[in-house]
Protein backbone atom coordinates (compact mmCIF):
# COMPACT_ATOMS: atom_id res chain seq x y z
CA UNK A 1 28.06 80.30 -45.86
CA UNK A 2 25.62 82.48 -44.00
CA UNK A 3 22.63 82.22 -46.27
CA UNK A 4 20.84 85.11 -44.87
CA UNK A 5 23.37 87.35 -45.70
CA UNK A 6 23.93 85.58 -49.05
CA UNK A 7 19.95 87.00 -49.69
CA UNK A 8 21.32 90.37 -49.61
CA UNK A 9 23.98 89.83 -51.77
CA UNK A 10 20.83 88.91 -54.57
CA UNK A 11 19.33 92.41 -53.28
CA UNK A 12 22.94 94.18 -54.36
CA UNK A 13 22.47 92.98 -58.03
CA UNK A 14 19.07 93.83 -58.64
CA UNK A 15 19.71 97.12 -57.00
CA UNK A 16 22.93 97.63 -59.17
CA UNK A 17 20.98 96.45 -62.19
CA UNK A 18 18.10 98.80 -61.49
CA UNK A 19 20.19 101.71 -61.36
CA UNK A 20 21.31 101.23 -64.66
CA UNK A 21 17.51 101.35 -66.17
CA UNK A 22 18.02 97.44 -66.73
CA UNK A 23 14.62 95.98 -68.15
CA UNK A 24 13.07 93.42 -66.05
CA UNK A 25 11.19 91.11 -67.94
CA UNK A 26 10.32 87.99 -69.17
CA UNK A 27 12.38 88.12 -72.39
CA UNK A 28 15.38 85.30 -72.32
CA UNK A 29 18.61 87.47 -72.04
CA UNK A 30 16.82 89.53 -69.45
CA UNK A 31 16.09 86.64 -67.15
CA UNK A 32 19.76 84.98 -68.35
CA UNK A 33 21.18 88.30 -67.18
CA UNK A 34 19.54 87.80 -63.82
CA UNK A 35 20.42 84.17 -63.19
CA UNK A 36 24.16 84.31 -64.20
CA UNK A 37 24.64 87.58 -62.19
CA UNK A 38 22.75 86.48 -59.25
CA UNK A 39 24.57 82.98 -59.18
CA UNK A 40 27.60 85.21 -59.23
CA UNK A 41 27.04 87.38 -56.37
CA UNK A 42 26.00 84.04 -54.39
CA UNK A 43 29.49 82.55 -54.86
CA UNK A 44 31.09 85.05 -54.28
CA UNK A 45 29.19 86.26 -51.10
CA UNK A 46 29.41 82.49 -49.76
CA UNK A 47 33.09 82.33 -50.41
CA UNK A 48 33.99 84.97 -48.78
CA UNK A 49 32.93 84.16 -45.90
CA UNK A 50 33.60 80.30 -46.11
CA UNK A 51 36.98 81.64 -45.81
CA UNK A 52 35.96 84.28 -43.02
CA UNK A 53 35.67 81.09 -41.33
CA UNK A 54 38.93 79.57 -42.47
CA UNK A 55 41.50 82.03 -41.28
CA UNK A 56 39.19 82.90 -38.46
CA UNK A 57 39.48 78.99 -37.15
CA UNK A 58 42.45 79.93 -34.17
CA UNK A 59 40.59 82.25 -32.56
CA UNK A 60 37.00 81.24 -33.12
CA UNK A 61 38.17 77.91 -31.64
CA UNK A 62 38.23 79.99 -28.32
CA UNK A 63 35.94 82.83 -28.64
CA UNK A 64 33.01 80.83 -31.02
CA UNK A 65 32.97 77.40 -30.37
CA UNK A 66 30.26 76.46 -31.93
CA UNK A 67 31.09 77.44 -35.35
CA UNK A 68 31.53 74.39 -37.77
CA UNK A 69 35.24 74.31 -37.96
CA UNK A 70 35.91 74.57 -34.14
CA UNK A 71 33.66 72.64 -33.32
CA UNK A 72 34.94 69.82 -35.81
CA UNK A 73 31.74 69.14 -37.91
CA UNK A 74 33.79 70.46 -40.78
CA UNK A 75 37.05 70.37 -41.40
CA UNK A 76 39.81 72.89 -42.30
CA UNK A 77 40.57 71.29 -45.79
CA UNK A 78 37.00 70.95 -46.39
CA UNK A 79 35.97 74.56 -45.50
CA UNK A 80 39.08 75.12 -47.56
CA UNK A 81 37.83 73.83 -50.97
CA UNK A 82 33.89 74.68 -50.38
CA UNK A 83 34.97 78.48 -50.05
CA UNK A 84 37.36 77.89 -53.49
CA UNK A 85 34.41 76.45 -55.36
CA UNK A 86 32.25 79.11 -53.98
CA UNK A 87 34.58 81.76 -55.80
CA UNK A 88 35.31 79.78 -58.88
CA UNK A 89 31.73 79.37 -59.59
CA UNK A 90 31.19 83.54 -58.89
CA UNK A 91 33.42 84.17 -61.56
CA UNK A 92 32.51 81.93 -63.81
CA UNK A 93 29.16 83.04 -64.12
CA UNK A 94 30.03 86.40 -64.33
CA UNK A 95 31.86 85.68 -67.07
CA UNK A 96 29.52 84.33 -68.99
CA UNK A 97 27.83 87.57 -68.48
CA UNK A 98 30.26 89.76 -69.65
CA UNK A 99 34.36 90.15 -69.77
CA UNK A 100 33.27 93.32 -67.70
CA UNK A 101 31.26 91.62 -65.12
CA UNK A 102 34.20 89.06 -64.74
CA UNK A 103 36.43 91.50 -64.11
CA UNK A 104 34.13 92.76 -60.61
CA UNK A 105 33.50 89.83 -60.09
CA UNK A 106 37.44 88.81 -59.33
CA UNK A 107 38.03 92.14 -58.06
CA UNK A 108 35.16 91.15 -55.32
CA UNK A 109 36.43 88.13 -54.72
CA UNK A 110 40.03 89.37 -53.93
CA UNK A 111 38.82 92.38 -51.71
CA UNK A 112 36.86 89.50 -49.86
CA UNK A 113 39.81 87.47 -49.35
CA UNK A 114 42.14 90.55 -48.80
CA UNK A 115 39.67 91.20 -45.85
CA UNK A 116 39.18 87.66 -44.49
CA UNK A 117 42.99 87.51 -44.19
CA UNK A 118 44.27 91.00 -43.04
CA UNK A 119 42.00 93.53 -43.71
CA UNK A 120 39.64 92.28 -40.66
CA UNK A 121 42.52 93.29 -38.04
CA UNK A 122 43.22 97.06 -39.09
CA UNK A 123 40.73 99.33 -37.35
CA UNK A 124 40.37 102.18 -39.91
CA UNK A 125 41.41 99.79 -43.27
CA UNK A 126 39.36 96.81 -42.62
CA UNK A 127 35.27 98.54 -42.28
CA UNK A 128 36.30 100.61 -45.81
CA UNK A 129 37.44 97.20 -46.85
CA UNK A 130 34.89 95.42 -46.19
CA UNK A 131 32.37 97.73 -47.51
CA UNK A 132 34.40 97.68 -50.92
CA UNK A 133 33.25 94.46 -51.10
CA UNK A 134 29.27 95.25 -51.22
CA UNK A 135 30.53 98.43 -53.57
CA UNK A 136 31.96 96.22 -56.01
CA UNK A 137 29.33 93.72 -55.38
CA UNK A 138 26.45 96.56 -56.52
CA UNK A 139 29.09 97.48 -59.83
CA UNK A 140 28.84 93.84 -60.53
CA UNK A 141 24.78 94.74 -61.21
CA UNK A 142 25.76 97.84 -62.86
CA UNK A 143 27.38 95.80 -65.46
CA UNK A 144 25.10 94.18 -66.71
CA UNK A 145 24.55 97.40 -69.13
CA UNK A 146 28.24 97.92 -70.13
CA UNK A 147 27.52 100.60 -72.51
CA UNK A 148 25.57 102.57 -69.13
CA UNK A 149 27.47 101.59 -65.71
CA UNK A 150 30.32 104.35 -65.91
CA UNK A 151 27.92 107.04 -65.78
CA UNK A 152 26.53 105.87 -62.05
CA UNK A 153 29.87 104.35 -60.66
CA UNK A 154 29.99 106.67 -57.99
CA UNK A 155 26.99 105.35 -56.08
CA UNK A 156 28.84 102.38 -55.59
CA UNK A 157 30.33 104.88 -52.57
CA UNK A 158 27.22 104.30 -50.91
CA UNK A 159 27.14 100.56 -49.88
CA UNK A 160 30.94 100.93 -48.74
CA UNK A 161 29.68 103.96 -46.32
CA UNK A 162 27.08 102.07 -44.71
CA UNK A 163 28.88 98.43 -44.71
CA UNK A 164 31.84 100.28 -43.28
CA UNK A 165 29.12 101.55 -40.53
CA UNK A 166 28.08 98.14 -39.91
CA UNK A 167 32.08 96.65 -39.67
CA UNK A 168 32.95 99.13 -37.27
CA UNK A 169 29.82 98.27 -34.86
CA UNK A 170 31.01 94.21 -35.56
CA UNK A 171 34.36 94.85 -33.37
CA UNK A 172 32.09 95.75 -30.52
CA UNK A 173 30.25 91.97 -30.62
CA UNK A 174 31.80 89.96 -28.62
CA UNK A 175 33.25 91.98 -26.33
CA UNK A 176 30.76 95.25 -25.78
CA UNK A 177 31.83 98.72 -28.11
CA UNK A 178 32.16 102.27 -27.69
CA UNK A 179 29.36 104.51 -27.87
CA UNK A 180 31.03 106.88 -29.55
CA UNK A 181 31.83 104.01 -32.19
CA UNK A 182 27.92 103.63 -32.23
CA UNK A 183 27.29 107.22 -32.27
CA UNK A 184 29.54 107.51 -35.53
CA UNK A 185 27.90 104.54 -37.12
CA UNK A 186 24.50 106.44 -36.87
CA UNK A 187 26.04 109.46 -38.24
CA UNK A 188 27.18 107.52 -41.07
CA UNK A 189 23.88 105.64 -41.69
CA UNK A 190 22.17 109.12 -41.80
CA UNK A 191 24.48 109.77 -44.35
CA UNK A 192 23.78 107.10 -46.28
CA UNK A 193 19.71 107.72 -45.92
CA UNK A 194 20.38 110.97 -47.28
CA UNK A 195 22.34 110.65 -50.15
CA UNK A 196 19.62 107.66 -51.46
CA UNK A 197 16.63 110.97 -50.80
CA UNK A 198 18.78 113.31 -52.88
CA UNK A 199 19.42 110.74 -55.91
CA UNK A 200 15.53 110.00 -55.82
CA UNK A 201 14.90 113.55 -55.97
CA UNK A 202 16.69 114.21 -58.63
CA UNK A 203 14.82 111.40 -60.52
CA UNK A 204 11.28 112.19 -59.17
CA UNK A 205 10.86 109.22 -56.91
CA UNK A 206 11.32 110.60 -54.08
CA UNK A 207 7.76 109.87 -52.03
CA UNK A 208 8.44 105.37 -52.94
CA UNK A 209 11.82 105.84 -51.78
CA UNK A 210 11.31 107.85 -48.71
CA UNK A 211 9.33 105.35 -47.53
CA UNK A 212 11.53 102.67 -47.75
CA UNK A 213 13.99 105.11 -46.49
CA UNK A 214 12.00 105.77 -43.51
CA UNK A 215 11.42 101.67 -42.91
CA UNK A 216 15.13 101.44 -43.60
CA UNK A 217 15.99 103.60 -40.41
CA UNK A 218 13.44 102.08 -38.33
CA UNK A 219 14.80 98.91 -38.69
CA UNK A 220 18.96 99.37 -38.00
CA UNK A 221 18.10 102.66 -35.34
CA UNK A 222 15.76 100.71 -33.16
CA UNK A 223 18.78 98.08 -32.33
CA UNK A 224 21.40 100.29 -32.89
CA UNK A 225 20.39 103.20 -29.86
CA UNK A 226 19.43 100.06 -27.69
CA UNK A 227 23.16 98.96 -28.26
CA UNK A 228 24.15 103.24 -27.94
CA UNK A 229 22.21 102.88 -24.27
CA UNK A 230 23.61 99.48 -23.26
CA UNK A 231 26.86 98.89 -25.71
CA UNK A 232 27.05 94.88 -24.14
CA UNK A 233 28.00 92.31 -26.98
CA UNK A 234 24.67 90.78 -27.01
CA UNK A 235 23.06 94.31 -28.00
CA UNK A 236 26.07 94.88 -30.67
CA UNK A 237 25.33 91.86 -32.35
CA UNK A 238 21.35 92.99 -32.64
CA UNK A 239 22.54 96.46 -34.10
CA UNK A 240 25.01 94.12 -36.59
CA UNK A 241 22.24 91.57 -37.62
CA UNK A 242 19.74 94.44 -38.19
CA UNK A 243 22.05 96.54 -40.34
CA UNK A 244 22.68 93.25 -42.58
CA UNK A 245 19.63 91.94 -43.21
CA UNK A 246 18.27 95.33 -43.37
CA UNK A 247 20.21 95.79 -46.27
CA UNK A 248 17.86 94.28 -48.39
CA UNK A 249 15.45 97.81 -47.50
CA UNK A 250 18.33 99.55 -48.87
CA UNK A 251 19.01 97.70 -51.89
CA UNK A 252 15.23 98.42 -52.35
CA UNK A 253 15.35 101.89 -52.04
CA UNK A 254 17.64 102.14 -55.08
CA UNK A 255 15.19 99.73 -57.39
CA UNK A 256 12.62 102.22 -56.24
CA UNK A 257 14.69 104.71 -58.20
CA UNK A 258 13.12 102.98 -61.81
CA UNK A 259 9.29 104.08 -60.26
CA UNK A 260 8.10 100.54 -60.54
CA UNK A 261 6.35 99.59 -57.54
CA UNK A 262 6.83 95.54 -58.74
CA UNK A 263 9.72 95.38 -58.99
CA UNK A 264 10.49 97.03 -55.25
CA UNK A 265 7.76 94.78 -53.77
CA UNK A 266 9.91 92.05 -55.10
CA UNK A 267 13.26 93.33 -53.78
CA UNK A 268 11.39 93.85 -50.25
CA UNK A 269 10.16 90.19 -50.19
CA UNK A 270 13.48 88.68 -49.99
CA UNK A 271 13.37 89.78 -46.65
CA UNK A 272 10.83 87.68 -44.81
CA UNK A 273 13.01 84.49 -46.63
CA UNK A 274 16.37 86.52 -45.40
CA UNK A 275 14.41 86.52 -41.85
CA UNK A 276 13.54 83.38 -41.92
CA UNK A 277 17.15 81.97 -42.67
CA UNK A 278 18.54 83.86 -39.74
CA UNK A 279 16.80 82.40 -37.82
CA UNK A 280 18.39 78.71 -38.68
CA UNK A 281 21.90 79.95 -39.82
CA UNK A 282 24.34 82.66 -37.83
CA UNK A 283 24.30 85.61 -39.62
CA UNK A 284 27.57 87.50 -38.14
């Protein structure tokens, strides 16, 4: 289920939710809002990758061993119904969020699947597909203000930039990359950097989210030019971990947009426990 990553799936909805001027508070619907959203994202995030596992179990029976369905501890059936409750239960809290929130929520869950099974094996489709899934993933936050969401759709372009960075360095990880893959990536991350600077600008944030911006870069370019210098699987999958769990520094870049340093510091402390979990549980 790769509970690290699942961390930064939480980070998507508070980030989505934040972007929308959502109220955090104490007040009953507000913390409802959270749970049933966050549950969501958590199911969803965990299925999708149960079955990452699931259609991957051919070939990771000869390049990853190790993995719990090569290596027999669980079996296909199993891993089979785990990742189907996973995605039942996304949904289903969503929905009791909203008809709306439902409705990303099945859309996530299908781009997830759509990836698992084909999407992983095209080399231009599958990065934009996989990065639909985080851009659906920070809509799915979004609506938890129906009435507000439309109006800041189109930074859900963002997360599918950058995850689409991060899938493109992933094909690289077992087997070494290109550097001009890696180069690229950079390029794209810059982009992505930039476009979070001008959005905080325009909403007079701009000194809290630069530097989360700034700790942002530090922590996927440090890996990433090691990998540019020396692009051997072992570096790749550095430059790959970084850029996931270093999505949580993203996500709170756009809470930083609402000026309230709490809530940030809260975003940016699910990343010691995302840390902490990767180092017990794989992460790619």
């Amino acid at each position: 289920m790769r509970p690290a990553n699942m961390i930064t799936a939480v980070a998507d909805i508070l980030a989505g939710m934040s972007i929308v001027h959502f109220v955090f508070d104490t007040n009953y619907f507000h913390v409802q809002s959270v749970l049933y959203l966050s549950i969501s994202t958590l199911g969803l995030y965990g299925g999708g990758v149960v079955f990452n596992d699931v259609f991957d179990a051919e070939l990771d029976a000869i390049e990853r061993p190790e993995r719990a369905i090569p290596s027999k501890k669980v079996t296909l059936t199993e891993a089979s119904i785990l990742g189907s409750i996973l995605l039942l239960i996304g949904v289903i809290s969503a929905y009791l969020q909203s008809p709306l929130s439902a409705i990303f929520a099945i859309i996530t869950a299908i781009a997830a699947l759509v990836y698992d099974k084909w999407g992983k094996h095209h080399s231009f489709l599958g990065p934009i597909n996989m990065g639909l899934c985080r851009g659906f993933n920070l809509l799915l936050g979004m609506s938890v203000m129906p009435e507000q969401w439309q109006d800041f759709q189109y930074l859900a372009i963002i997360p599918v930039i950058y995850i689409a960075a991060i899938t493109m360095v992933s094909r690289g990880e077992v087997h070494g990359g290109s550097k001009n893959i890696l180069y690229f990536a950079a390029l794209l991350y810059l982009l992505v950097s930039s476009a979070q600077l001008y959005v905080s600008f325009t909403r007079g944030t701009l000194w809290l989210t630069a530097i989360l911006v700034a700790s942002h870069l530090y922590l996927i370019g440090k890996p990433l030019f090691k990998a540019i210098q020396h692009p051997i699987g072992p570096n790749i999958g550095k430059a790959v971990k970084a850029g996931v769990l270093s999505l949580i520094i993203m996500d709170a870049a756009w809470v930083s947009l609402s000026g309230n340093i709490v809530q940030t510091l809260i975003v940016v402390l699910l990343l010691p426990l995302s840390m902490r979990l990767a180092k017990m549980f794989a992460v790619t």
